[in-house]
N, C-alpha and C. Protein backbone atom coordinates (compact mmCIF):
# COMPACT_ATOMS: atom_id res chain seq x y z
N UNK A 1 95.89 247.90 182.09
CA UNK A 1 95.26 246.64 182.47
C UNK A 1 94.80 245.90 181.22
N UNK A 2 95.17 244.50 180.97
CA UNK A 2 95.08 243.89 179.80
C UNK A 2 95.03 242.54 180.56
N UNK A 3 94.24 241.42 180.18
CA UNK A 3 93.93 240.31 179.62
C UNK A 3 94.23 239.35 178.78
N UNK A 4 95.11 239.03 178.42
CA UNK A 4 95.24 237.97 177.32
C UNK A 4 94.80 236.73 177.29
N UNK A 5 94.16 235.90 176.23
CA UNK A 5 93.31 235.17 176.20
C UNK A 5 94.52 234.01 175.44
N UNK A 6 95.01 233.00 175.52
CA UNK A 6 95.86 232.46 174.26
C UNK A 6 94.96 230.96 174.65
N UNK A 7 94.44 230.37 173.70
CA UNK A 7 93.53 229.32 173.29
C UNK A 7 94.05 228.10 172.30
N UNK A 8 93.83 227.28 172.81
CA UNK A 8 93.93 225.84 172.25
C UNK A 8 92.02 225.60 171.42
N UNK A 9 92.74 225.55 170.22
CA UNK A 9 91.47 225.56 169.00
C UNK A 9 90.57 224.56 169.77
N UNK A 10 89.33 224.93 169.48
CA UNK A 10 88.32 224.21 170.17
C UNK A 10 87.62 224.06 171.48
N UNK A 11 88.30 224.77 172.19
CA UNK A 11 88.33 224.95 173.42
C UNK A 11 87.62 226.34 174.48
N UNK A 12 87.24 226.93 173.33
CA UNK A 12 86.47 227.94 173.34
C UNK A 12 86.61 229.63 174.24
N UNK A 13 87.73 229.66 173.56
CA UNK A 13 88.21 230.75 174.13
C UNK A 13 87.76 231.94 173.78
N UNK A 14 87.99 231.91 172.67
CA UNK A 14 86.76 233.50 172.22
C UNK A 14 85.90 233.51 172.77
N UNK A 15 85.19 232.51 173.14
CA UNK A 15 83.80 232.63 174.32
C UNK A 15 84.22 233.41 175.34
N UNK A 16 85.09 232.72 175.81
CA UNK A 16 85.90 233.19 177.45
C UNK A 16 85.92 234.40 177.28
N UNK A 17 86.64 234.80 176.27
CA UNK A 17 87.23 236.16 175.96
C UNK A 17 86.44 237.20 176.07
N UNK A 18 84.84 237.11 175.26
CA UNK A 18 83.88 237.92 175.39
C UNK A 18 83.06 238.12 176.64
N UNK A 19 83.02 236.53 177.36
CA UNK A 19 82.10 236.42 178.55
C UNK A 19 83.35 237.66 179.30
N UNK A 20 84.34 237.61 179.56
CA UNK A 20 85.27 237.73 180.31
C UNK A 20 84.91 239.77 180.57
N UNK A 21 85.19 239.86 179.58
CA UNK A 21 84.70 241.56 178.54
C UNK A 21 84.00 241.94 179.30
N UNK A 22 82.70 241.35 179.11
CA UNK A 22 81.27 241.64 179.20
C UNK A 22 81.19 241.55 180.93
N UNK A 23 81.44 240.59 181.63
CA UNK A 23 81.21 240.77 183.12
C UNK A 23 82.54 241.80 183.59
N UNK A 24 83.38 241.84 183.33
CA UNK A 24 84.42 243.81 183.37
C UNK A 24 84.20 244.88 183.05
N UNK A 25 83.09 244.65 182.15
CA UNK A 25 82.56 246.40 181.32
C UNK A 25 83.65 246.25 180.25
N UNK A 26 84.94 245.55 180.00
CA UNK A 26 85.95 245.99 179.10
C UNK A 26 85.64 245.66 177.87
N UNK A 27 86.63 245.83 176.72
CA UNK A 27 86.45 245.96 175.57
C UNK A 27 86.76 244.83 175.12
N UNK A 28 86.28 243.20 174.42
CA UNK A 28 87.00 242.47 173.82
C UNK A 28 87.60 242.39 172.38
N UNK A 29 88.96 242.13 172.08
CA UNK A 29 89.72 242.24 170.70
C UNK A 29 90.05 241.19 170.07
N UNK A 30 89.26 240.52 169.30
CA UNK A 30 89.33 238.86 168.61
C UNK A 30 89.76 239.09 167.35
N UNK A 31 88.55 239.08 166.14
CA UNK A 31 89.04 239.29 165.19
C UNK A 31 89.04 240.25 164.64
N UNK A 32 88.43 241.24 165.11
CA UNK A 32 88.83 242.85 164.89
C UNK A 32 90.50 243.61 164.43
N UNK A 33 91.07 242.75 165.25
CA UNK A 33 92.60 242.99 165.15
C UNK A 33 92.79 242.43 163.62
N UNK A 34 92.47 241.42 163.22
CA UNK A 34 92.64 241.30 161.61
C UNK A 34 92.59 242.55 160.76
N UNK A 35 91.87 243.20 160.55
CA UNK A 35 92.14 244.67 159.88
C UNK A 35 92.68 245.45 160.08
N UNK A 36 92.77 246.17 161.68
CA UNK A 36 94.41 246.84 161.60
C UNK A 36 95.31 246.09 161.59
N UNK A 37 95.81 245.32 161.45
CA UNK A 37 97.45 244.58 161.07
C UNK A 37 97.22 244.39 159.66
N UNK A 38 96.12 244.44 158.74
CA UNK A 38 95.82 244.21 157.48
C UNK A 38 96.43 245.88 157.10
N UNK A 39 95.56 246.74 157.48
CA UNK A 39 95.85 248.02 157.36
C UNK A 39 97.11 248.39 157.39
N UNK A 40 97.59 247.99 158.50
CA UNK A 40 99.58 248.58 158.61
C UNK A 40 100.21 247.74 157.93
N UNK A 41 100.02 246.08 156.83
CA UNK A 41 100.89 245.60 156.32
C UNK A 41 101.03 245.51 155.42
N UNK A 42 99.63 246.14 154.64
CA UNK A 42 99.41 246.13 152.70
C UNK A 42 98.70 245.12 152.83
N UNK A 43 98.62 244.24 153.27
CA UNK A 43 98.08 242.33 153.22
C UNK A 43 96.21 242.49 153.26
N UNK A 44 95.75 241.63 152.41
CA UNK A 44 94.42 241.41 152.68
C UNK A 44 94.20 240.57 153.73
N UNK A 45 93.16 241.48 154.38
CA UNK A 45 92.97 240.30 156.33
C UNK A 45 92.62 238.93 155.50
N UNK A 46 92.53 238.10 154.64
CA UNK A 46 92.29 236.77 154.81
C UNK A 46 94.23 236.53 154.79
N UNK A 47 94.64 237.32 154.01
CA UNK A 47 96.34 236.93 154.28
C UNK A 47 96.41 236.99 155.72
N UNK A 48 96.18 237.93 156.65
CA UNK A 48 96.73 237.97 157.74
C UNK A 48 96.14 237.25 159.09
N UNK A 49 94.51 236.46 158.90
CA UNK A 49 93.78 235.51 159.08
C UNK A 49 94.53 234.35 159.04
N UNK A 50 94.92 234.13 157.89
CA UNK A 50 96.20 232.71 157.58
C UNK A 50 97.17 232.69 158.65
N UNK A 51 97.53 233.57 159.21
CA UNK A 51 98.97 233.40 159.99
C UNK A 51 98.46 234.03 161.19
N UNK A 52 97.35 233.58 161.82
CA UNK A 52 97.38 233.72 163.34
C UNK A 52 98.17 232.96 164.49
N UNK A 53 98.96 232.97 164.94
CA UNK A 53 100.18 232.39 165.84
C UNK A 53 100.89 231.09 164.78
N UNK A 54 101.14 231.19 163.46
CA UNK A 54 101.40 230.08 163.31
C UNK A 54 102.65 230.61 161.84
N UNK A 55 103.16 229.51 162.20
CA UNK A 55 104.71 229.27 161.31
C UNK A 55 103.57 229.20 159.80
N UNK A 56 105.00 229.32 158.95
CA UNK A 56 104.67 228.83 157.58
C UNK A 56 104.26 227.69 157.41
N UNK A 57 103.64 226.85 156.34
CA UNK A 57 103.60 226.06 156.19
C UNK A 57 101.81 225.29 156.51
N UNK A 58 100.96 226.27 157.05
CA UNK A 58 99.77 226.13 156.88
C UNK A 58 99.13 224.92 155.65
N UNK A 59 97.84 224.47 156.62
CA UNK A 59 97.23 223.74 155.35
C UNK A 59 96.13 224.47 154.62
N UNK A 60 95.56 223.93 153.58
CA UNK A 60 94.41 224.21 152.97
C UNK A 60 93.10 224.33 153.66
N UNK A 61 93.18 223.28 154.64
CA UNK A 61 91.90 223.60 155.24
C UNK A 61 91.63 224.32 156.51
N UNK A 62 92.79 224.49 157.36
CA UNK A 62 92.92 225.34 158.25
C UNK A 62 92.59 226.82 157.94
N UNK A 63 92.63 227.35 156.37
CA UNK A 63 92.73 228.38 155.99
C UNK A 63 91.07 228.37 155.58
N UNK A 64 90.67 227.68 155.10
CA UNK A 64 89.05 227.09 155.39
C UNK A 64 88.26 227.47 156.43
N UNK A 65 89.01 226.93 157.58
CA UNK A 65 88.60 226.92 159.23
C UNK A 65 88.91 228.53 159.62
N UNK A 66 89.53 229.03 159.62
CA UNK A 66 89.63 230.39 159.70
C UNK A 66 89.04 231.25 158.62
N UNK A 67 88.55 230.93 157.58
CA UNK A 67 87.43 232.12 156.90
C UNK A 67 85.91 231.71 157.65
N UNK A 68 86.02 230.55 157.92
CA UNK A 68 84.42 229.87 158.57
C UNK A 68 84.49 231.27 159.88
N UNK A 69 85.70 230.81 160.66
CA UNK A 69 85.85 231.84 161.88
C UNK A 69 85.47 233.38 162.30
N UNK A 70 86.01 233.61 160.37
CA UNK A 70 85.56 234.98 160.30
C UNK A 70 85.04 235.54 159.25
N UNK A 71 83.67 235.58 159.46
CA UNK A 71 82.79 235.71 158.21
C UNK A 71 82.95 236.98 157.16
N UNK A 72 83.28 237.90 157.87
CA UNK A 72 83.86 239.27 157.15
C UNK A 72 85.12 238.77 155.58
N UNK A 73 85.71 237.51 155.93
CA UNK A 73 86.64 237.34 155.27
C UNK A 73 86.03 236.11 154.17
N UNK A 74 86.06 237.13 153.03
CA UNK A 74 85.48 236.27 151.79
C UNK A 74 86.72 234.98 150.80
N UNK A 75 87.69 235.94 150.41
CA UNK A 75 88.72 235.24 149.84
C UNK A 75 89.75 234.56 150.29
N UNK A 76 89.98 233.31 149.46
CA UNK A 76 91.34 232.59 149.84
C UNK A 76 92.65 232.92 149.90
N UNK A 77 93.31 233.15 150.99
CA UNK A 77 94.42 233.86 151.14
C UNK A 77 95.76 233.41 150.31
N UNK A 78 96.74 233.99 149.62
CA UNK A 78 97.70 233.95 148.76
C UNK A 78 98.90 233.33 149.61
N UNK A 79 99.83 233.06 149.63
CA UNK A 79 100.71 232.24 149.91
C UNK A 79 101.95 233.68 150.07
N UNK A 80 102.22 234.14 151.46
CA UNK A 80 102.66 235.17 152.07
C UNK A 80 104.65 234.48 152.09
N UNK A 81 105.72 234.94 151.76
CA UNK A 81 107.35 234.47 151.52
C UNK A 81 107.45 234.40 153.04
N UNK A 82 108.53 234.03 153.58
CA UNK A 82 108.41 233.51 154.87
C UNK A 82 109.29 235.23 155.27
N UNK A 83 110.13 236.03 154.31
CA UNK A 83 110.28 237.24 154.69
C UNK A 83 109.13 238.14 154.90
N UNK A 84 108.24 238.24 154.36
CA UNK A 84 106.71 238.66 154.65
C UNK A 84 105.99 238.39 155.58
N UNK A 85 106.32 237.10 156.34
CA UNK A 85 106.04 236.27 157.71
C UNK A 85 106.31 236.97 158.66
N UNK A 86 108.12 237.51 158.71
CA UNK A 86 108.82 237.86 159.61
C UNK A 86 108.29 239.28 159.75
N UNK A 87 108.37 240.35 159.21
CA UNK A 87 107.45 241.63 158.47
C UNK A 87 106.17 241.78 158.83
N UNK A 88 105.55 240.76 159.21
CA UNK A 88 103.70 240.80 159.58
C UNK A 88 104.09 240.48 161.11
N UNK A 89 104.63 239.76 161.18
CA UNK A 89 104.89 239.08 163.11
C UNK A 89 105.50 240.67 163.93
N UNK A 90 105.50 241.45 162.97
CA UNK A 90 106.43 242.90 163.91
C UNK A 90 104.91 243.68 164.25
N UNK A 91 104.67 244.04 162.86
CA UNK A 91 103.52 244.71 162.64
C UNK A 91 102.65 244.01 163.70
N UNK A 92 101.81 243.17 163.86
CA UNK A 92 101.45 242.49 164.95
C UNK A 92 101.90 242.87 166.50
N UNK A 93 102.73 243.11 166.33
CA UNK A 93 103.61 243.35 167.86
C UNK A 93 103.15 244.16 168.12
N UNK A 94 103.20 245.13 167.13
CA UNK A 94 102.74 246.88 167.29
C UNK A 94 101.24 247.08 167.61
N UNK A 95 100.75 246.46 166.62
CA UNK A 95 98.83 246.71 166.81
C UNK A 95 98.34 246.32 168.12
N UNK A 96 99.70 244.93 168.71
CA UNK A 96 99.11 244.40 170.36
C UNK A 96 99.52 245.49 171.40
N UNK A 97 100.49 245.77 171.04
CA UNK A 97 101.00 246.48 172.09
C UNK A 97 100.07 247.91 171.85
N UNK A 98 99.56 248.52 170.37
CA UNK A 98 98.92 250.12 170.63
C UNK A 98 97.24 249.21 171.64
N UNK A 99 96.93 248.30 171.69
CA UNK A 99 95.82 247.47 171.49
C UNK A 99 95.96 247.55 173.38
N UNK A 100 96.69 247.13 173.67
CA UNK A 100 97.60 246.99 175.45
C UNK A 100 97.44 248.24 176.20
N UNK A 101 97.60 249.36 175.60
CA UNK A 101 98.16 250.50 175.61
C UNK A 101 96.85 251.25 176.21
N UNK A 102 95.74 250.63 175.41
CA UNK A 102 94.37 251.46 175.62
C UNK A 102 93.87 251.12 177.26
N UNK A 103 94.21 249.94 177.67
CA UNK A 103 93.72 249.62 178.81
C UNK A 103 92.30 248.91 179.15
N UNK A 104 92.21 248.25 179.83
CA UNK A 104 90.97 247.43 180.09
C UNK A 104 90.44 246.92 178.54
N UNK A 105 91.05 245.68 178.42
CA UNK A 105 91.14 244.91 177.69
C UNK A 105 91.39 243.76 177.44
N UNK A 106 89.99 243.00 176.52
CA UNK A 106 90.54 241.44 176.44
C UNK A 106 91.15 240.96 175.67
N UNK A 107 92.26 240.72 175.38
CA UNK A 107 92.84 240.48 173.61
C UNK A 107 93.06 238.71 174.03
N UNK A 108 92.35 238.44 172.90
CA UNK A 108 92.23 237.09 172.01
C UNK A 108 93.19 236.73 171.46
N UNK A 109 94.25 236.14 170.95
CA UNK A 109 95.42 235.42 170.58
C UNK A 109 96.29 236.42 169.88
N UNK A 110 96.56 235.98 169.13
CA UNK A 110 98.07 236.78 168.51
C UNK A 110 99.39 237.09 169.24
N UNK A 111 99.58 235.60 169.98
CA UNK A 111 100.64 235.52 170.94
C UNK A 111 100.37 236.40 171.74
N UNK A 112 99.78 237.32 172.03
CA UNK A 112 99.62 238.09 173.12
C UNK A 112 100.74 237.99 174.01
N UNK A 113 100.46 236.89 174.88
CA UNK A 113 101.02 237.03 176.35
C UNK A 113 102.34 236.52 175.61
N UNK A 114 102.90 236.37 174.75
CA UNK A 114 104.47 236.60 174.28
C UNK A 114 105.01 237.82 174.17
N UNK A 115 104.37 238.73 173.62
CA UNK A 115 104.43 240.25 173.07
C UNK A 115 104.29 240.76 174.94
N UNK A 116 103.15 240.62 175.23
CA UNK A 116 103.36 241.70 176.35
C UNK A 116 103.77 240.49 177.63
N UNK A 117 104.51 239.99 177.25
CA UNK A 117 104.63 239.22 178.79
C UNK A 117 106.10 239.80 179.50
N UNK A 118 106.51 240.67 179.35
CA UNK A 118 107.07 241.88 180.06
C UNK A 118 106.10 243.11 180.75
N UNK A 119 105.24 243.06 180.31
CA UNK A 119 104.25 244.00 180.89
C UNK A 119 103.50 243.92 182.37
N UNK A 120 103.91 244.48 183.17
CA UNK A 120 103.33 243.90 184.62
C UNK A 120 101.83 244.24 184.87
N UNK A 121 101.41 244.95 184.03
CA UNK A 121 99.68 245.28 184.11
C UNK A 121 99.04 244.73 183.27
N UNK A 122 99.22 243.14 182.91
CA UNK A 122 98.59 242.12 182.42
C UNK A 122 98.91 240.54 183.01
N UNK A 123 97.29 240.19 182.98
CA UNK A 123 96.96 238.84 182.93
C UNK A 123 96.72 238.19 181.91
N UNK A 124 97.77 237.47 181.66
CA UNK A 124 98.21 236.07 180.69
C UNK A 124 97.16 234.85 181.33
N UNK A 125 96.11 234.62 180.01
CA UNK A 125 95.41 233.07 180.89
C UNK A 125 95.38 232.45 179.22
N UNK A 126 95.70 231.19 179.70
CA UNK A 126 95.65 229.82 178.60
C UNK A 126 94.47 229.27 178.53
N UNK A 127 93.03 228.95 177.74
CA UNK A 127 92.27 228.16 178.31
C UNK A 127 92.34 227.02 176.92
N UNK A 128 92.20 225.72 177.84
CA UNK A 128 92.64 224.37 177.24
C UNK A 128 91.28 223.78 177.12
N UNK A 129 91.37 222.30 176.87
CA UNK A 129 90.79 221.55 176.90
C UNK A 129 91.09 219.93 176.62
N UNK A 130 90.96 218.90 176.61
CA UNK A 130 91.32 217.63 175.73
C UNK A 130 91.40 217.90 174.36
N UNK A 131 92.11 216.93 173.74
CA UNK A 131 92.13 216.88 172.34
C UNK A 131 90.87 216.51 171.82
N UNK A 132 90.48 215.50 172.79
CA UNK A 132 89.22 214.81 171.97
C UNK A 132 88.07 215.86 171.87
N UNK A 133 88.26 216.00 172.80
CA UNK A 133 86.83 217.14 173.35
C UNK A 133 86.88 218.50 172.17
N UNK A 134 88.18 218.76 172.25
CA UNK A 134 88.51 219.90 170.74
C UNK A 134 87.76 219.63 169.43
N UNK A 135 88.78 218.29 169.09
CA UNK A 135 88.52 217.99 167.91
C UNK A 135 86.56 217.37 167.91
N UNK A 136 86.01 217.24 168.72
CA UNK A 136 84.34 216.87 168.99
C UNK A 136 83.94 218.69 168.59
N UNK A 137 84.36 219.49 169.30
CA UNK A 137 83.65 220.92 168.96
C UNK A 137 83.79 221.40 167.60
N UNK A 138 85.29 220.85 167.35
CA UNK A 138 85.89 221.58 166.08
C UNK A 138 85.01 221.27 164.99
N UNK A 139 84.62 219.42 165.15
CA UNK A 139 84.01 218.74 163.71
C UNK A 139 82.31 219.31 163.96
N UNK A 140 81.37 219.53 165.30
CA UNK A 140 80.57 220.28 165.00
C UNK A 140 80.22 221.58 164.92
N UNK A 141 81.64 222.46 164.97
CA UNK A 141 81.20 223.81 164.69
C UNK A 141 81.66 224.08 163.34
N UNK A 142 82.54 223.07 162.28
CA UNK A 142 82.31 223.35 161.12
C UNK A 142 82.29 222.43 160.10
N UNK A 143 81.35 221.24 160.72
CA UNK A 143 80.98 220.49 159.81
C UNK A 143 81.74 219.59 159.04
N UNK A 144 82.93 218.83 159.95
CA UNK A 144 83.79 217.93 159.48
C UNK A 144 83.96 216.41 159.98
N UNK A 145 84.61 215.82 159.14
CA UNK A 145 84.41 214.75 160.26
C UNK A 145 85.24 214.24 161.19
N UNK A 146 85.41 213.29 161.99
CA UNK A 146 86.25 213.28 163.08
C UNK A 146 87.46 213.12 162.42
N UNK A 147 87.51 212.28 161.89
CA UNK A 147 89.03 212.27 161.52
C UNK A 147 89.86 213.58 160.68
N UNK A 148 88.78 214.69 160.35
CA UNK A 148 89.57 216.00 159.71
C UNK A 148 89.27 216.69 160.63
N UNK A 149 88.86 216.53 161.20
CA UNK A 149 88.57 217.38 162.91
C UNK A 149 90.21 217.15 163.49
N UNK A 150 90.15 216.11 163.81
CA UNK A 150 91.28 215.38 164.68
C UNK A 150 92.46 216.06 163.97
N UNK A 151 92.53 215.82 162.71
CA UNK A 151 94.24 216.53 161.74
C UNK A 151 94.32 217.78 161.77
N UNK A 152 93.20 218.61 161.80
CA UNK A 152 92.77 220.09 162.10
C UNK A 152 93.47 220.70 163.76
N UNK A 153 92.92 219.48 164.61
CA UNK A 153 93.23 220.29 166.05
C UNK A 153 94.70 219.94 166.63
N UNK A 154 95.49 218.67 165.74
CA UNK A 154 96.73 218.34 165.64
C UNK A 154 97.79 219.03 164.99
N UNK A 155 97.14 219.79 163.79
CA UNK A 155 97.67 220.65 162.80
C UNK A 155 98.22 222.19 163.68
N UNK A 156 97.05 222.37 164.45
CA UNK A 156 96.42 223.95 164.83
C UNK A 156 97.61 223.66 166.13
N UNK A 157 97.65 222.98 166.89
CA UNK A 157 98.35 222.87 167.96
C UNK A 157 99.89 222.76 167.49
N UNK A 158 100.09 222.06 166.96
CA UNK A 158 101.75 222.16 166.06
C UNK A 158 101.92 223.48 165.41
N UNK A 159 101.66 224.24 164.82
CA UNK A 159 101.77 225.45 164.19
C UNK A 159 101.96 226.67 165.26
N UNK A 160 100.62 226.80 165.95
CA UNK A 160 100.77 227.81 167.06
C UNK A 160 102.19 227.42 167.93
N UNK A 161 102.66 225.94 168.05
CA UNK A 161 103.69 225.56 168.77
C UNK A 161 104.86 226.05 168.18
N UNK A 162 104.89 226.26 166.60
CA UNK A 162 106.39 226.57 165.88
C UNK A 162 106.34 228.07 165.89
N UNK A 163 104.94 228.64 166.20
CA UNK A 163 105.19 229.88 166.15
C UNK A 163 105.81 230.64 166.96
N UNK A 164 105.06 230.72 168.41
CA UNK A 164 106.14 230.52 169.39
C UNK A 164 107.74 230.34 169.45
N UNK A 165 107.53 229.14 169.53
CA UNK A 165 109.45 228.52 169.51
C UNK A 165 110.19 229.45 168.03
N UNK A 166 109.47 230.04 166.85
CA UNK A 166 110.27 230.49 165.97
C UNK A 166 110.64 231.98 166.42
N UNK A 167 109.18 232.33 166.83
CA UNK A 167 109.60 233.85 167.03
C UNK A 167 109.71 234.41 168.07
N UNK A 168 109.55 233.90 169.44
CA UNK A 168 109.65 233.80 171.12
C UNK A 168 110.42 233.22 171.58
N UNK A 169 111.42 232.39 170.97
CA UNK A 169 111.81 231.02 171.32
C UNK A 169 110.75 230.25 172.90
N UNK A 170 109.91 229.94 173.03
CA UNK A 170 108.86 229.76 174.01
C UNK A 170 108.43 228.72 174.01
N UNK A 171 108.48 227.73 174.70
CA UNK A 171 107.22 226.71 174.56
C UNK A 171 105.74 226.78 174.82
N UNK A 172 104.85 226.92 173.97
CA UNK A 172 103.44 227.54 173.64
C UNK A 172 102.86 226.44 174.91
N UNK A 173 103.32 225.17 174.83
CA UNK A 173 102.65 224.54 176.13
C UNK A 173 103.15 224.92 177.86
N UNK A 174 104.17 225.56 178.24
CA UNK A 174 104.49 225.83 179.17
C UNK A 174 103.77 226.46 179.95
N UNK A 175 103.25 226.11 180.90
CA UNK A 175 101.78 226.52 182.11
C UNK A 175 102.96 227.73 182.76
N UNK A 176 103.99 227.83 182.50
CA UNK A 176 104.59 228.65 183.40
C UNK A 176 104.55 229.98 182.52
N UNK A 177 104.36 230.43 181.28
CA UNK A 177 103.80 231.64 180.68
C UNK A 177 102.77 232.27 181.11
N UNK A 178 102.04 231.74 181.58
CA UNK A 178 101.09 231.89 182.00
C UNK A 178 100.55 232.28 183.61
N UNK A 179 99.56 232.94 183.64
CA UNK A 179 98.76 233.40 185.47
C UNK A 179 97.77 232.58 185.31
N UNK A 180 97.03 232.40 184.51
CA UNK A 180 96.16 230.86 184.84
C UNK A 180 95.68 230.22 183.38
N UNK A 181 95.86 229.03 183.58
CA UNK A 181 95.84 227.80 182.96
C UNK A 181 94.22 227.51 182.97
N UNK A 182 93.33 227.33 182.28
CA UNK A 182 91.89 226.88 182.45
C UNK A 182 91.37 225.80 181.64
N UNK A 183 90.98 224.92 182.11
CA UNK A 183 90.48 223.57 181.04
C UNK A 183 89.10 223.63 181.63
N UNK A 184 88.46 223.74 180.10
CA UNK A 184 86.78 224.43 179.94
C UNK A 184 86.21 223.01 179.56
N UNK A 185 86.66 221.97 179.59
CA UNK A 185 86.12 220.68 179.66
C UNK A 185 85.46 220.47 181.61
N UNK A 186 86.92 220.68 182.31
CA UNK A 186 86.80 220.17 183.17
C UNK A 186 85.84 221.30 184.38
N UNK A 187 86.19 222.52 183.96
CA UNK A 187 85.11 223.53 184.64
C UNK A 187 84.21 223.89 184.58
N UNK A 188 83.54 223.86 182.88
CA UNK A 188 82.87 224.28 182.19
C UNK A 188 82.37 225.97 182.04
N UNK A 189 82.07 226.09 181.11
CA UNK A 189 82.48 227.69 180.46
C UNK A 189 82.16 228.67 181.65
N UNK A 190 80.61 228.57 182.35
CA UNK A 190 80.46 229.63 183.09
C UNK A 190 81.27 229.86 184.38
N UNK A 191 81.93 228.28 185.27
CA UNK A 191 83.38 228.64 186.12
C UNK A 191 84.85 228.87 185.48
N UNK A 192 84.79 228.60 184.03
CA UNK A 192 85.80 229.39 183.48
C UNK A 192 85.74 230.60 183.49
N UNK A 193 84.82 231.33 183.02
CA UNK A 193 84.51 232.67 183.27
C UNK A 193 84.64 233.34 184.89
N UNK A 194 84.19 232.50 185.21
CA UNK A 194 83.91 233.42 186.95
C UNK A 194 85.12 233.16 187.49
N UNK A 195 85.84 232.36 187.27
CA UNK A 195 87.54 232.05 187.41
C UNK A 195 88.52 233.11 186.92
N UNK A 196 88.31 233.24 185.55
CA UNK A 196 89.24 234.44 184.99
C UNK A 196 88.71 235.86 186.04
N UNK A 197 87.50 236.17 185.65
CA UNK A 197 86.89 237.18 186.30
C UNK A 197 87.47 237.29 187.62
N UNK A 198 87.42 236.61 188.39
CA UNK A 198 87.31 236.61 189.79
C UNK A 198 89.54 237.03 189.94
N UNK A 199 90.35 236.34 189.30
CA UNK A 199 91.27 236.58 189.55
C UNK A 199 91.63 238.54 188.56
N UNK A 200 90.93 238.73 187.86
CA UNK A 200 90.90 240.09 187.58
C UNK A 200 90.61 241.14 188.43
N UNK A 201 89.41 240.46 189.25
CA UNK A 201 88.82 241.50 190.68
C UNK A 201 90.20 241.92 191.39
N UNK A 202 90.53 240.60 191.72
CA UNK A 202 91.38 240.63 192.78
C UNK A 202 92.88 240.95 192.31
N UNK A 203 93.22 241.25 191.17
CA UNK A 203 94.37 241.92 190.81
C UNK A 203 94.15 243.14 190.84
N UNK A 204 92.93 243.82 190.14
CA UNK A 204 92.69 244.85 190.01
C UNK A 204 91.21 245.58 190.97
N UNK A 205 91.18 245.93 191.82
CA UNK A 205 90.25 246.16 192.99
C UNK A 205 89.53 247.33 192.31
N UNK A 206 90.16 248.19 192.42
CA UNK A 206 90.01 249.44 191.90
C UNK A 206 88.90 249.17 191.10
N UNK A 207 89.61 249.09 189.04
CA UNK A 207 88.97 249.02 188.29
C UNK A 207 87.72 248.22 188.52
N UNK A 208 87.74 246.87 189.23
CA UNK A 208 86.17 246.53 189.20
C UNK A 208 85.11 247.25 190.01
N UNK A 209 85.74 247.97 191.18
CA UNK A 209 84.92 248.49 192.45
C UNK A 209 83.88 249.98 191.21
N UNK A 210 84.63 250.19 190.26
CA UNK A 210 84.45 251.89 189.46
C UNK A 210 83.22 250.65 188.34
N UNK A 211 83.29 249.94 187.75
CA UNK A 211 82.59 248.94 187.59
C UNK A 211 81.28 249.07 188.29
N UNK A 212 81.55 248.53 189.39
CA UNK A 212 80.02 247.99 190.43
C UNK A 212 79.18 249.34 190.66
N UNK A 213 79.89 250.01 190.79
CA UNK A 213 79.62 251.59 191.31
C UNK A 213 78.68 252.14 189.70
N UNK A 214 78.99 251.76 188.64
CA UNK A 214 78.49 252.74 187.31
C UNK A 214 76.96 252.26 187.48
């Protein structure tokens, strides 16, 4: 039983991800996964921070926006050959899938629901939001302004999109990858939560009933 969380920047999915955890008893996996895939690839996690769902070709400040993300990660990441790309995107596969494997689990991006979307004992959920509304969270959760907000959540959405289509051939926007689609503008976080939740109950009876019961 697995969870996948795949998020449109700004939109606050790592929230989801943890709220999601936390009302299941399960375990959530965000940026934790940065060090084992660091571990199995030689790469320092700010290298492997740099290339979360996304093609080559990253900017400077995105790589900015992701050390802000993850405070553990001090240094500016080195500029990884696009054969080194292909080489980390496997390794990845592996850490999701040993990560899948454990059971009752929320995993947070890293294509996830690409990697295990053959897996019939997982829920694939997208949670969205507007652009505007993104790029409004993005510029106050790290202090930019709208208009590098705006190139940031335009940037972040094109990249995760080539990543996909390069290494899934997939369209990252297709609602049909997906078991549910959630826009945390329009529900707001705590019926996003009770939304994911609630379709977890009811996939999985069992596991929540052993839940209520502890």
């Amino acid at each position: 039983m697995i969870i996948t969380i795949s998020r449109e920047i700004g939109a606050g999915g790592g929230e989801v991800g943890r709220q999601v955890a936390g009302a299941l008893g399960w375990r959530v996996v965000d940026n934790e996964i940065i060090d084992a895939i660091a571990l199995r690839s030689g790469l320092s996690p700010s290298e492997v921070a740099a290339r979360e769902e996304r093609a080559p070709g990253f900017t400077e400040r995105l790589i900015r926006m992701l050390t802000a993300a993850a405070p553990e990660i001090q240094s500016a990441p080195a500029e990884v050959p696009e054969l080194e790309e292909a080489r980390l995107v496997k390794i990845t596969e592996g850490v999701v899938a040993d990560v899948a494997a454990e059971g009752r689990v929320v995993l947070v991006g890293r294509a996830a629901s690409a990697v295990l979307s053959r897996d019939k004992d997982a829920l694939h959920v997208k949670v969205v939001a507007p652009r505007e509304v993104r790029a409004a969270a993005v510029a106050e959760r790290f202090g930019l302004s709208a208009a590098d907000a705006a190139t940031l959540v335009a940037r972040s959405d094109a990249d995760r999109g080539r990543y996909h289509e390069q290494y899934y051939g997939r369209d990252w926007k297709d609602a049909s990858h997906y078991h549910l689609v959630v826009n945390t503008a329009a529900l707001g976080l705590d019926s996003t939560v009770q939304t994911v939740v609630g379709r977890a109950k009811a996939r999985w009876p069992a596991a929540t009933r052993e839940r209520r019961t502890r």
